[in-house]
C-alpha atoms as a PDB file:
ATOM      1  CA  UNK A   1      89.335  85.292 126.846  1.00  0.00           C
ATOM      2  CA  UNK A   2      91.148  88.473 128.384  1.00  0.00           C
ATOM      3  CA  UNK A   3      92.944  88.769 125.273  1.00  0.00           C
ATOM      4  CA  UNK A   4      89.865  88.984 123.174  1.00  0.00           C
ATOM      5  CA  UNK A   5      88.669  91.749 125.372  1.00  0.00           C
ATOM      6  CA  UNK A   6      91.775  93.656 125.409  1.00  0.00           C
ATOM      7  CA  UNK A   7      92.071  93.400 121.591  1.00  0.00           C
ATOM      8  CA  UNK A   8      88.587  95.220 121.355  1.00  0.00           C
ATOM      9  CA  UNK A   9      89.648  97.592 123.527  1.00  0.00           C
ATOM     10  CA  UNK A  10      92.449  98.006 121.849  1.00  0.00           C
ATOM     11  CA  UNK A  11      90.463  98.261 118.176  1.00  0.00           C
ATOM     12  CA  UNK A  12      87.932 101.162 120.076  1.00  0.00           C
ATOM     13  CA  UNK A  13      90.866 103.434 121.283  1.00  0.00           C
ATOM     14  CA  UNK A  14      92.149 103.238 117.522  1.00  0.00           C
ATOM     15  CA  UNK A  15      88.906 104.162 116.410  1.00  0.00           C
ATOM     16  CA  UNK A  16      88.533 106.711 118.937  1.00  0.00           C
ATOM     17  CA  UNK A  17      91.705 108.233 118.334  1.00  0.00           C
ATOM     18  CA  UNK A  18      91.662 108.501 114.720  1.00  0.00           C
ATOM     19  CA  UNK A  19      88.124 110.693 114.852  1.00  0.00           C
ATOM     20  CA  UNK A  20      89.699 112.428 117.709  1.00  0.00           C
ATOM     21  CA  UNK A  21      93.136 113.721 115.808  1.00  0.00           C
ATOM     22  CA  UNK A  22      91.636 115.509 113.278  1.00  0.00           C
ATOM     23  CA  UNK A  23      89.992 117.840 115.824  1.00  0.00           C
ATOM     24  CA  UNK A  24      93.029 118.642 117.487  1.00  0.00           C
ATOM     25  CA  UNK A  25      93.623 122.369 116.615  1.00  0.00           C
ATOM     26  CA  UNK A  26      97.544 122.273 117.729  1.00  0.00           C
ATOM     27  CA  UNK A  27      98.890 123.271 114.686  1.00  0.00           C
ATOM     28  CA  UNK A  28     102.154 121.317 115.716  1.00  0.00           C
ATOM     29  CA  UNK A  29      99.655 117.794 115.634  1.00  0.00           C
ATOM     30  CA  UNK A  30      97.992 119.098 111.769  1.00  0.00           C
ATOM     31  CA  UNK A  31     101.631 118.681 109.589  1.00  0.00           C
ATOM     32  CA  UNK A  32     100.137 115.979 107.095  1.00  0.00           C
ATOM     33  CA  UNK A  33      97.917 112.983 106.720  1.00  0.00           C
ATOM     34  CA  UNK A  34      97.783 111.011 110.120  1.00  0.00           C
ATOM     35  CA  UNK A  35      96.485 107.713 110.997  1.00  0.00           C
ATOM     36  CA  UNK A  36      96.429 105.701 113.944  1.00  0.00           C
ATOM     37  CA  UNK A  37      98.398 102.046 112.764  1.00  0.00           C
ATOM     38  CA  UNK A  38      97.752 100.676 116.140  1.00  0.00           C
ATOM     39  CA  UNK A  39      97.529 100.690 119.793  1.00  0.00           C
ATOM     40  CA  UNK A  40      98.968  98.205 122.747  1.00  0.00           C
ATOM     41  CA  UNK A  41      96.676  98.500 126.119  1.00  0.00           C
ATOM     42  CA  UNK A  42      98.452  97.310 129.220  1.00  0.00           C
ATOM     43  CA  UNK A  43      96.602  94.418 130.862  1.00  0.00           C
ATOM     44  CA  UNK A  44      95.116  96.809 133.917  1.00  0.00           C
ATOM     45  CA  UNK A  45      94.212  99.190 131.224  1.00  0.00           C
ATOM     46  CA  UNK A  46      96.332 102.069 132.692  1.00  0.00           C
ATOM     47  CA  UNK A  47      98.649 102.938 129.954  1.00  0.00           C
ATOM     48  CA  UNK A  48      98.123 102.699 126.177  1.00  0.00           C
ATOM     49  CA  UNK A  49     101.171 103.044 122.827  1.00  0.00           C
ATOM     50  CA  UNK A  50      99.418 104.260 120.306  1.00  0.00           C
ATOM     51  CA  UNK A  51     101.406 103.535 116.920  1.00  0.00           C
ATOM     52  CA  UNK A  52     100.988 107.241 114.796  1.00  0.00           C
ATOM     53  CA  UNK A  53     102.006 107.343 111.152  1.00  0.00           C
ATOM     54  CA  UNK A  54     102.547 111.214 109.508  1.00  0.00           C
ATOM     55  CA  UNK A  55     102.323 111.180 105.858  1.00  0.00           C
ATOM     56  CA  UNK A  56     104.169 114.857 104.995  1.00  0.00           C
ATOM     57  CA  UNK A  57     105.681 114.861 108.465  1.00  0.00           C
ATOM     58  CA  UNK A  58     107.851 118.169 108.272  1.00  0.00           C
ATOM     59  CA  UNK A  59     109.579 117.903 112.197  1.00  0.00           C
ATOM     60  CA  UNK A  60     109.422 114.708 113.916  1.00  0.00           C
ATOM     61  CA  UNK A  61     110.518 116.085 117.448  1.00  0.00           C
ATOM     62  CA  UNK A  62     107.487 118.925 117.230  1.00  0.00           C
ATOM     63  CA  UNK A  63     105.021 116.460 116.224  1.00  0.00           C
ATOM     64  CA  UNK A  64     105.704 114.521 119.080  1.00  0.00           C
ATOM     65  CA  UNK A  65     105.589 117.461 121.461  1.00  0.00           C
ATOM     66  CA  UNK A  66     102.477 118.890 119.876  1.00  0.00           C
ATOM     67  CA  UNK A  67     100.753 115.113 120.234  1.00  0.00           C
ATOM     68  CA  UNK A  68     101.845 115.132 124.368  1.00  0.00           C
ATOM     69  CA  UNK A  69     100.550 118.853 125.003  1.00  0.00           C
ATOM     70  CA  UNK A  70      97.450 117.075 123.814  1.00  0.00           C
ATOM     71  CA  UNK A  71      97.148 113.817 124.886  1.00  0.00           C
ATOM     72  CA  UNK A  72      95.340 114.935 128.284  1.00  0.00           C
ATOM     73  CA  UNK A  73      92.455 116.492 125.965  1.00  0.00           C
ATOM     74  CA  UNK A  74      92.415 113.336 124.166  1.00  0.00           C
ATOM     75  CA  UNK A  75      92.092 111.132 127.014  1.00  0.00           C
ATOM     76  CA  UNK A  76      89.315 113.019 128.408  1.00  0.00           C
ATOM     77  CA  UNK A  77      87.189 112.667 125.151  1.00  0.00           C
ATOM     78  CA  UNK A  78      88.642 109.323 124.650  1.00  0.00           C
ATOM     79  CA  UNK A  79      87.299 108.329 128.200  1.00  0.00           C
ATOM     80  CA  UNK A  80      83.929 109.888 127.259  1.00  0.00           C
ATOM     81  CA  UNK A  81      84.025 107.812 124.300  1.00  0.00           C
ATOM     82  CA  UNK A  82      84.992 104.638 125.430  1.00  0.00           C
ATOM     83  CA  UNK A  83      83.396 103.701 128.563  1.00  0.00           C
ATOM     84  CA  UNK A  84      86.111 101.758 131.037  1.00  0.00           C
ATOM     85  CA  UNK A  85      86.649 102.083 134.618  1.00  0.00           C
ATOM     86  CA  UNK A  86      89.771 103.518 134.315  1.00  0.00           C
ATOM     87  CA  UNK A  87      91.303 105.582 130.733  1.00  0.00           C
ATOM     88  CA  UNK A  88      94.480 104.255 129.761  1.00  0.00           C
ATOM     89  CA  UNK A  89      97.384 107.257 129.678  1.00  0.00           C
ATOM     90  CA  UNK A  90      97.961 107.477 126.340  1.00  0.00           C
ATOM     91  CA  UNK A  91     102.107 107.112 125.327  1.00  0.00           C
ATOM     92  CA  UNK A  92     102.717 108.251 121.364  1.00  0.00           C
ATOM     93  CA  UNK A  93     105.039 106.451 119.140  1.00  0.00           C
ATOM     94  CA  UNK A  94     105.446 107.527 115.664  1.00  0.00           C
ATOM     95  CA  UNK A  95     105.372 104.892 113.356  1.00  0.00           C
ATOM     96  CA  UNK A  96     106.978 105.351 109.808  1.00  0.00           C
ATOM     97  CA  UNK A  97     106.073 102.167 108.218  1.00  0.00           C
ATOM     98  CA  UNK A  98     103.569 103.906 105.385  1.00  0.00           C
ATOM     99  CA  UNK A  99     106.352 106.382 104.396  1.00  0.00           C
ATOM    100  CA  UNK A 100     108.426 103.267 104.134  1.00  0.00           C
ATOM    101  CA  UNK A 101     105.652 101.260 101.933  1.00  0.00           C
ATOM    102  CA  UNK A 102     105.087 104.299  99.977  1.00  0.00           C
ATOM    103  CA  UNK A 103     109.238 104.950  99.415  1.00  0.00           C
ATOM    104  CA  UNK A 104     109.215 101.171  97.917  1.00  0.00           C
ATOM    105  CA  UNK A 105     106.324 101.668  95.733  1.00  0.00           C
ATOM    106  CA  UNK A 106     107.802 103.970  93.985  1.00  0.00           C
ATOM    107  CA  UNK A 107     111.394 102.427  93.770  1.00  0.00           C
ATOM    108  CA  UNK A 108     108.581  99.484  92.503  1.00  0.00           C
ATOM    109  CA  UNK A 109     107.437 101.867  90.040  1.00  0.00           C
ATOM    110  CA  UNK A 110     110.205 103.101  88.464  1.00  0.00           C
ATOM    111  CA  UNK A 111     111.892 100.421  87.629  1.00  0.00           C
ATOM    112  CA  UNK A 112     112.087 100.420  83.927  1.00  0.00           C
ATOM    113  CA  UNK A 113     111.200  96.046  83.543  1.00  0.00           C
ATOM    114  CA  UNK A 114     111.120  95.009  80.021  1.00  0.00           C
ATOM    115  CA  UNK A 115     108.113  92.245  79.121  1.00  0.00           C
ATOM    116  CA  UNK A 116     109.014  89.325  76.675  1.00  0.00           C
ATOM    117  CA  UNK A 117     106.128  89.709  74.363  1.00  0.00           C
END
């Protein structure tokens, strides 16, 4: 049952988050297309990993930077947001799995596949 609860926890910070990043005015954070994969709450809900995929990221190590000079202003609207007795400290990992998916589709695409017609 605490696993159900922690998993829509988990599914509000995401949502939260997402809404939340595009507001961020660090121009370090706005580099390309970002989306929030996913996010791991600790059981006591005092630390969250949120999973952050960059589409157009131009330097990792700044993004990264840019995300912790801002993650206390996000946790402050993220704990008006969500209401929980305490707001996780949020702990950014960037995630590169839709630059990967998007690198195979088009290794997919141009393949040049003859059909037997």
């Amino acid at each position: 049952m605490a696993s159900n609860k922690i998993a829509r926890i988990n599914d509000d910070i995401q949502f939260c988050l997402s809404r939340l990043l595009r507001d961020v005015k660090d121009p370090r954070v706005q580099q390309g297309m970002i989306s929030v994969t996913r996010v791991e709450t600790t059981g006591d809900l005092r630390y969250a990993k949120v999973w952050i995929s960059c589409m157009g990221m131009e330097n990792e190590k700044e993004f990264k930077k840019g995300l912790k000079s801002a993650s206390g202003w996000l946790r402050r609207e993220l704990g008006s947001a969500v209401n929980l007795r305490y707001t996780p400290e949020l702990v950014f990992e960037i995630d590169h799995s839709i630059e990967y998916g998007a690198h195979i589709n088009n290794l997919i695409s141009s393949l040049e596949i003859e059909s037997e017609e």
